[in-house]
N, C-alpha and C. Protein backbone atom coordinates (compact mmCIF):
# COMPACT_ATOMS: atom_id res chain seq x y z
N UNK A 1 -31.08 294.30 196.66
CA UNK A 1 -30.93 295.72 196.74
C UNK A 1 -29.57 296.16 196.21
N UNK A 2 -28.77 295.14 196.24
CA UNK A 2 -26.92 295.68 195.82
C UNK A 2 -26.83 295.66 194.64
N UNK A 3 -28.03 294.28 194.04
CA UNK A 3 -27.26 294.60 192.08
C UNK A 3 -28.16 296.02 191.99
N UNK A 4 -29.77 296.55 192.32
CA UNK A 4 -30.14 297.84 191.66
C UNK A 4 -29.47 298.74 192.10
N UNK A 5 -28.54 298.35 193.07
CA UNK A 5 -27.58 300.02 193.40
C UNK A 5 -26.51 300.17 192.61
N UNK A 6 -25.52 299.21 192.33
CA UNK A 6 -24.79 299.31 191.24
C UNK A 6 -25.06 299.57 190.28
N UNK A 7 -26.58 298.83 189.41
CA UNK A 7 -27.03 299.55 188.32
C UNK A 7 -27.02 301.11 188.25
N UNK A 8 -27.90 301.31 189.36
CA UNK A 8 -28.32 303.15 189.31
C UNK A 8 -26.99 303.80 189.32
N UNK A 9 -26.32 303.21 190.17
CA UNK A 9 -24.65 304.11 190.15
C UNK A 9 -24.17 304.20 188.86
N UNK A 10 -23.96 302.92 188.14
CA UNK A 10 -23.36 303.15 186.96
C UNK A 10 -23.90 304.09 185.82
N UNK A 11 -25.15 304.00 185.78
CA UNK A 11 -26.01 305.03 185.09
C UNK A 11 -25.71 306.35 185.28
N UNK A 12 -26.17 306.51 186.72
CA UNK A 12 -25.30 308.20 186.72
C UNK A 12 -24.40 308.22 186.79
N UNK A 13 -23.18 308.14 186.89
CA UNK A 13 -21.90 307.83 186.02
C UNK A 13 -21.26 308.05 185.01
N UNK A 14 -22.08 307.15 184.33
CA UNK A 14 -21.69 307.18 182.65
C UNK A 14 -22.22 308.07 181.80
N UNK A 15 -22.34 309.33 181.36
CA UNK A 15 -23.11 309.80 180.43
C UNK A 15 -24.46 308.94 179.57
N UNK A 16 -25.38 308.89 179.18
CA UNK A 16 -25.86 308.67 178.55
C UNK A 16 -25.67 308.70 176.62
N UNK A 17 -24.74 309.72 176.64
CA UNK A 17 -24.65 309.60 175.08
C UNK A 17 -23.41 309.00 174.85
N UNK A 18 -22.50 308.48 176.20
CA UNK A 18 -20.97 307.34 176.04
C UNK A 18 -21.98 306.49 175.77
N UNK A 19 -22.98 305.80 176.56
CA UNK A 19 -23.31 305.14 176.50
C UNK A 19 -24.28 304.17 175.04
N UNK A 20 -24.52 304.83 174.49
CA UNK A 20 -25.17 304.82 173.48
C UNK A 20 -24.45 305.27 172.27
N UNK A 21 -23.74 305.30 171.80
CA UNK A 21 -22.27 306.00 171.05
C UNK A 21 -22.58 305.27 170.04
N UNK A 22 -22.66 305.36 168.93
CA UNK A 22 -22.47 304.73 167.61
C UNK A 22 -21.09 304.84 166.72
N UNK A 23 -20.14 303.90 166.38
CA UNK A 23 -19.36 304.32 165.96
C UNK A 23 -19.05 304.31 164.57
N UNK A 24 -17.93 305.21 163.64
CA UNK A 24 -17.96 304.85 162.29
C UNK A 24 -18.28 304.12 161.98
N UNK A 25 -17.93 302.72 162.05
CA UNK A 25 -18.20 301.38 161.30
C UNK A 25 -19.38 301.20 161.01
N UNK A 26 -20.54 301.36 161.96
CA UNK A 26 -21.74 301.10 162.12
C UNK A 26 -21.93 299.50 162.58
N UNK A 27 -21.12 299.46 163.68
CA UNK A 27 -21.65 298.44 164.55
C UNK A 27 -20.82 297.30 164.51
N UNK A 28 -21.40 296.00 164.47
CA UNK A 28 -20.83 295.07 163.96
C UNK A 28 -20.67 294.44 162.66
N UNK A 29 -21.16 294.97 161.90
CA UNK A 29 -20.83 294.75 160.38
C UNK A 29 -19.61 294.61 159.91
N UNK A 30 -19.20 293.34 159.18
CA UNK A 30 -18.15 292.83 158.63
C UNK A 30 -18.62 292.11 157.84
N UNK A 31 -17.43 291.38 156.75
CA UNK A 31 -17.56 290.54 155.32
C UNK A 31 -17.14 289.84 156.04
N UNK A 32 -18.49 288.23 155.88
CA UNK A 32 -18.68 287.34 156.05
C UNK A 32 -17.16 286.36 155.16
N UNK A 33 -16.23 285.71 156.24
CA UNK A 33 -14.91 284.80 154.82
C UNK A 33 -15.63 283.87 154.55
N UNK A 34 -15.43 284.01 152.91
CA UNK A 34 -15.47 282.92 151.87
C UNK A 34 -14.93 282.05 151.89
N UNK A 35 -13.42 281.91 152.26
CA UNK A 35 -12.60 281.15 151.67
C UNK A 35 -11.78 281.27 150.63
N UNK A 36 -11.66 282.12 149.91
CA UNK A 36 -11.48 282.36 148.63
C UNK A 36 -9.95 283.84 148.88
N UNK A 37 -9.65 283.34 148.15
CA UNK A 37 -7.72 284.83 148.61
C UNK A 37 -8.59 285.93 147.85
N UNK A 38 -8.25 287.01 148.54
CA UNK A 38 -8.84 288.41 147.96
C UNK A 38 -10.36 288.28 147.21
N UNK A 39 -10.92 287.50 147.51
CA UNK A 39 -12.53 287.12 147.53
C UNK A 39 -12.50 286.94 145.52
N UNK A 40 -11.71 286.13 145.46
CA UNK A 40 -11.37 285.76 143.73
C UNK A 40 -12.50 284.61 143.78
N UNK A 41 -13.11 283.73 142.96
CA UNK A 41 -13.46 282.40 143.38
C UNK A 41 -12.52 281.65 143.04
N UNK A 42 -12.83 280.44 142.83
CA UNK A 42 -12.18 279.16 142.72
C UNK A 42 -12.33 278.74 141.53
N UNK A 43 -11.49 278.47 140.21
CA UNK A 43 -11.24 278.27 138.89
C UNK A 43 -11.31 276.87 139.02
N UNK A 44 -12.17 276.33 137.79
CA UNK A 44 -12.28 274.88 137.61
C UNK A 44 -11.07 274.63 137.10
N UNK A 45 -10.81 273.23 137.62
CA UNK A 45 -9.37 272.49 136.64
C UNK A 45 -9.12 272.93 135.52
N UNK A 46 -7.75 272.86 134.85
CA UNK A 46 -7.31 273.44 133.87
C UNK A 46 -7.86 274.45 133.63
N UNK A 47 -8.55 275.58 134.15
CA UNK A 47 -8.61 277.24 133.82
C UNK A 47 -7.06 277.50 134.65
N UNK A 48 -6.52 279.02 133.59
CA UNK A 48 -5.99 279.87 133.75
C UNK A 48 -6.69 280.47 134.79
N UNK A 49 -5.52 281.52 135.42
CA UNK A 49 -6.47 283.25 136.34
C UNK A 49 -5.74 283.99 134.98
N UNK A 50 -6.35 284.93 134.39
CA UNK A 50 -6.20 286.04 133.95
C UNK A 50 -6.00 287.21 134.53
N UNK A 51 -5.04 287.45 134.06
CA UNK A 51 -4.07 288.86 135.10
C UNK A 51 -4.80 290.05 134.63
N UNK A 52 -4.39 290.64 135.57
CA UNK A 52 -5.29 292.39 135.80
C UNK A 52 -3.83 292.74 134.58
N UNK A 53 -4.76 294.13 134.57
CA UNK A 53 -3.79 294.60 133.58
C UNK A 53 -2.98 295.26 133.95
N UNK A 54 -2.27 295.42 135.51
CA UNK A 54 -1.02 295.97 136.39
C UNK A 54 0.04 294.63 136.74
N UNK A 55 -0.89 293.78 136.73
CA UNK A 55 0.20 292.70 137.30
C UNK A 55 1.35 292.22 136.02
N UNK A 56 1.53 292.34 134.91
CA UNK A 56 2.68 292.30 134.64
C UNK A 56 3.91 293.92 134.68
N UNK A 57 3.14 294.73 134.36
CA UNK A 57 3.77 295.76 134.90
C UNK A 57 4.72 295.42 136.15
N UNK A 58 3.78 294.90 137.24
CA UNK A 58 4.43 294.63 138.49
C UNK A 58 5.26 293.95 138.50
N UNK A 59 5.15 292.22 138.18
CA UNK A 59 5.69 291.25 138.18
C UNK A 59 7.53 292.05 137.45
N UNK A 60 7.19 292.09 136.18
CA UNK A 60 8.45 292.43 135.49
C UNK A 60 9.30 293.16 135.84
N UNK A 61 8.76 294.63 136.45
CA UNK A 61 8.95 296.13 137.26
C UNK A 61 9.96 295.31 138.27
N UNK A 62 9.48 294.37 139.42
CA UNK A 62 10.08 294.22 140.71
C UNK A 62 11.27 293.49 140.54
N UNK A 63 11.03 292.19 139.46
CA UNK A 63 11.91 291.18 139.60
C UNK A 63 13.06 291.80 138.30
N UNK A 64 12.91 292.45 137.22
CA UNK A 64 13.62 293.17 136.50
C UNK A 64 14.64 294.38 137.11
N UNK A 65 14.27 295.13 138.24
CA UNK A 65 15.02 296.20 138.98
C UNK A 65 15.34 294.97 139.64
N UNK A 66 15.29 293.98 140.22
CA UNK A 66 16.11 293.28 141.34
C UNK A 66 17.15 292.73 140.29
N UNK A 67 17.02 292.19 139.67
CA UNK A 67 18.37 291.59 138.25
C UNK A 67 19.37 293.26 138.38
N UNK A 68 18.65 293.82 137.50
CA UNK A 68 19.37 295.14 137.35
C UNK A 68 20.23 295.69 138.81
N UNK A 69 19.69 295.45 139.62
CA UNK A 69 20.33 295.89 140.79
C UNK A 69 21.02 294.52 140.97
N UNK A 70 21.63 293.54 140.99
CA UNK A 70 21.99 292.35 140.85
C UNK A 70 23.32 292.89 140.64
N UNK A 71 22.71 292.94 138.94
CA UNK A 71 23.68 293.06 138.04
C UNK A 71 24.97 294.07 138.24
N UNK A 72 24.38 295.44 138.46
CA UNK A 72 24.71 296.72 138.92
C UNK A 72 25.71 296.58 140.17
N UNK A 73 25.37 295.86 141.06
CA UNK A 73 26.28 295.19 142.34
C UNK A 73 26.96 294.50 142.22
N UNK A 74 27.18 293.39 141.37
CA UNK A 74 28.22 292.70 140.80
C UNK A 74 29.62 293.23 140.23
N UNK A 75 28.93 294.27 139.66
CA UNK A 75 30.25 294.50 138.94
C UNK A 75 30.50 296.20 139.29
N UNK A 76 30.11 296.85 140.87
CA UNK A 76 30.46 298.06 140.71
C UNK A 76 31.98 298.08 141.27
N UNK A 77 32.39 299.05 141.13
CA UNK A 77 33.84 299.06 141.57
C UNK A 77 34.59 299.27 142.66
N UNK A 78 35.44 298.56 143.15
CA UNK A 78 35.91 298.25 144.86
C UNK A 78 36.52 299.65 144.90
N UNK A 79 35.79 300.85 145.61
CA UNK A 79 36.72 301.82 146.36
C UNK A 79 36.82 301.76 147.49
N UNK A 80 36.99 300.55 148.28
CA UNK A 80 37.86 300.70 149.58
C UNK A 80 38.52 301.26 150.30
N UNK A 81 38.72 301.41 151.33
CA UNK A 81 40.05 301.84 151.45
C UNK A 81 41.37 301.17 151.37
N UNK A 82 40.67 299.64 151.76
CA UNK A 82 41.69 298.27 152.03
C UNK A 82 42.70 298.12 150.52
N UNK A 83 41.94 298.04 149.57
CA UNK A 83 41.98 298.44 148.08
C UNK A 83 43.15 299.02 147.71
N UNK A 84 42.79 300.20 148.15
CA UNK A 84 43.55 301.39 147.56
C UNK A 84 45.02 301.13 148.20
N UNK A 85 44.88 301.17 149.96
CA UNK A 85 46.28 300.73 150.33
C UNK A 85 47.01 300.09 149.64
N UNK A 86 46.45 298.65 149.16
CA UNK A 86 47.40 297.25 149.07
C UNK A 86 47.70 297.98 147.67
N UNK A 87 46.95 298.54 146.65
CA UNK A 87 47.66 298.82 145.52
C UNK A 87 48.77 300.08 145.71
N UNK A 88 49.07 300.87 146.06
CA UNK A 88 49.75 302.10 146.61
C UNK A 88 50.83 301.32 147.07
N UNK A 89 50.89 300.31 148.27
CA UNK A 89 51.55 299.56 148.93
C UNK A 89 52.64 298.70 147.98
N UNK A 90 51.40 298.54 146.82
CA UNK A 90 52.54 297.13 145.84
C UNK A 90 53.44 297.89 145.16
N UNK A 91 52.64 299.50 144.36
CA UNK A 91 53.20 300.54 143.32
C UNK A 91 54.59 300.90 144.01
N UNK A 92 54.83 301.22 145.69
CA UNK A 92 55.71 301.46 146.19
C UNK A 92 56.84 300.49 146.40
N UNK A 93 56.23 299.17 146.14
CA UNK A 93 57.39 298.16 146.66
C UNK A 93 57.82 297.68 145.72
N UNK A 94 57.41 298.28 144.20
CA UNK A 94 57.79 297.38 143.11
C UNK A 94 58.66 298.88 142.73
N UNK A 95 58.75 299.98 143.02
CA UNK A 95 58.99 301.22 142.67
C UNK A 95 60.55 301.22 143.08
N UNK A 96 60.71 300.60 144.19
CA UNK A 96 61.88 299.94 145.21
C UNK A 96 62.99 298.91 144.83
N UNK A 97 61.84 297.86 143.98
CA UNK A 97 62.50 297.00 143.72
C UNK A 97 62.10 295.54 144.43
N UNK A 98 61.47 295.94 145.38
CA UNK A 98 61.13 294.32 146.24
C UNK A 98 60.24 293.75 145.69
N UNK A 99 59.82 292.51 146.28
CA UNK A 99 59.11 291.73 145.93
C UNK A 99 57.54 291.80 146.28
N UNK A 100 56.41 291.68 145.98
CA UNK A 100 55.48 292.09 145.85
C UNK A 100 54.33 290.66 146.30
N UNK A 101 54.83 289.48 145.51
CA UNK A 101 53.88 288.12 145.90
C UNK A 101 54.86 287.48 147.15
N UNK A 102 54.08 286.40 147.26
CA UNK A 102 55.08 285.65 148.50
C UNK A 102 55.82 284.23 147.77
N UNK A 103 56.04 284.10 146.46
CA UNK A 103 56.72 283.88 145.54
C UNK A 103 58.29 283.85 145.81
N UNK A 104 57.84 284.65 145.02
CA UNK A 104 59.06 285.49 144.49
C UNK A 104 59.94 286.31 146.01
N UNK A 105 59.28 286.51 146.88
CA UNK A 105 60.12 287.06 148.19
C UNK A 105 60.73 285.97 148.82
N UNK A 106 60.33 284.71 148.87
CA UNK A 106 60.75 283.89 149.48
C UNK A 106 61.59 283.00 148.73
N UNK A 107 61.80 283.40 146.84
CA UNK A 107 63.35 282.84 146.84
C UNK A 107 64.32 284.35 146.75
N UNK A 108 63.75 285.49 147.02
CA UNK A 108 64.68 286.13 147.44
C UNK A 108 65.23 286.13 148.54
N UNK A 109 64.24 285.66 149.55
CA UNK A 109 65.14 285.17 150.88
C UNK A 109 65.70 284.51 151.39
N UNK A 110 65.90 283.67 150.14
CA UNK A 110 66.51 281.85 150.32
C UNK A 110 67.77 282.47 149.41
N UNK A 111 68.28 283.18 148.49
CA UNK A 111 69.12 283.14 147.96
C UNK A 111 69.96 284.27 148.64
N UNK A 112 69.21 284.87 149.49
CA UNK A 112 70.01 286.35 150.47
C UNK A 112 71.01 285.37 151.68
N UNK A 113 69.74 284.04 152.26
CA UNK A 113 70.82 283.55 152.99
C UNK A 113 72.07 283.08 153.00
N UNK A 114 72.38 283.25 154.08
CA UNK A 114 74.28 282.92 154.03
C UNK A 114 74.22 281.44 154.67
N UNK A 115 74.25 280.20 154.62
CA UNK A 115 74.54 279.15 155.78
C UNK A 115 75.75 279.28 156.73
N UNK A 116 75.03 279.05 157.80
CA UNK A 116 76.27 279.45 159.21
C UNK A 116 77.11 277.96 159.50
N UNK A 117 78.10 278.33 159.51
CA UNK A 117 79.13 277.38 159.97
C UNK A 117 78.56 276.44 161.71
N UNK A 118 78.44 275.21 161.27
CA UNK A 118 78.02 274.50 162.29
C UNK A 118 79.16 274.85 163.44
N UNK A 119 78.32 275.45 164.59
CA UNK A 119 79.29 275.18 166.01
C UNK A 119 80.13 273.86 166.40
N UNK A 120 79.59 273.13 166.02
CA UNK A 120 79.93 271.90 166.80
C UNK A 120 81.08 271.09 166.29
């Protein structure tokens, strides 16, 4: 008596046309897999695939803008800010007179020194 009562309950319940609902797809219908990538077949030994007539467009298009953009990034020009300082920084210290590499400052600082008379 308990499973036909649950039945009848659920029935009145549920609408009748939820129940029966057909949806876009039309059901369970699907493409059976082949096996095969993008359902191409399988080329006997030594055959070529012959390209659609977009795929070099593509091929060339993607990997040609990636060079170009490569290229383009390689060599665009450092506006930094870090940049700009250290050159401003050198224009001023050579403008001065000082030394600019760590060269050249450090036999100016070897020839500035005085040697101190030993204490002892």
């Amino acid at each position: 008596m308990l499973p036909q009562m649950s039945a009848r309950v659920a029935r009145t319940c549920v609408p009748l046309s939820f129940a029966s609902r057909r949806f876009a797809s039309g059901g369970g219908q699907y493409n059976e897999p082949t096996g095969n990538l993008f359902g191409e077949p399988h080329l006997a030994p030594g055959q070529r695939r012959k390209w659609e007539w977009w795929e070099p467009y593509w091929y060339f298009g993607i990997f040609g803008g990636m060079g170009l953009a490569t290229v383009g990034l390689y060599y665009k020009p450092d506006t930094s800010i870090k940049t700009w300082a250290l050159q401003e920084a050198k224009s001023r210290m050579e403008a001065r007179g000082e030394a600019t590499d760590y060269a050249s400052y450090k036999a100016s600082r070897e020839a500035k020194l005085v040697p101190r008379p030993d204490s002892a």
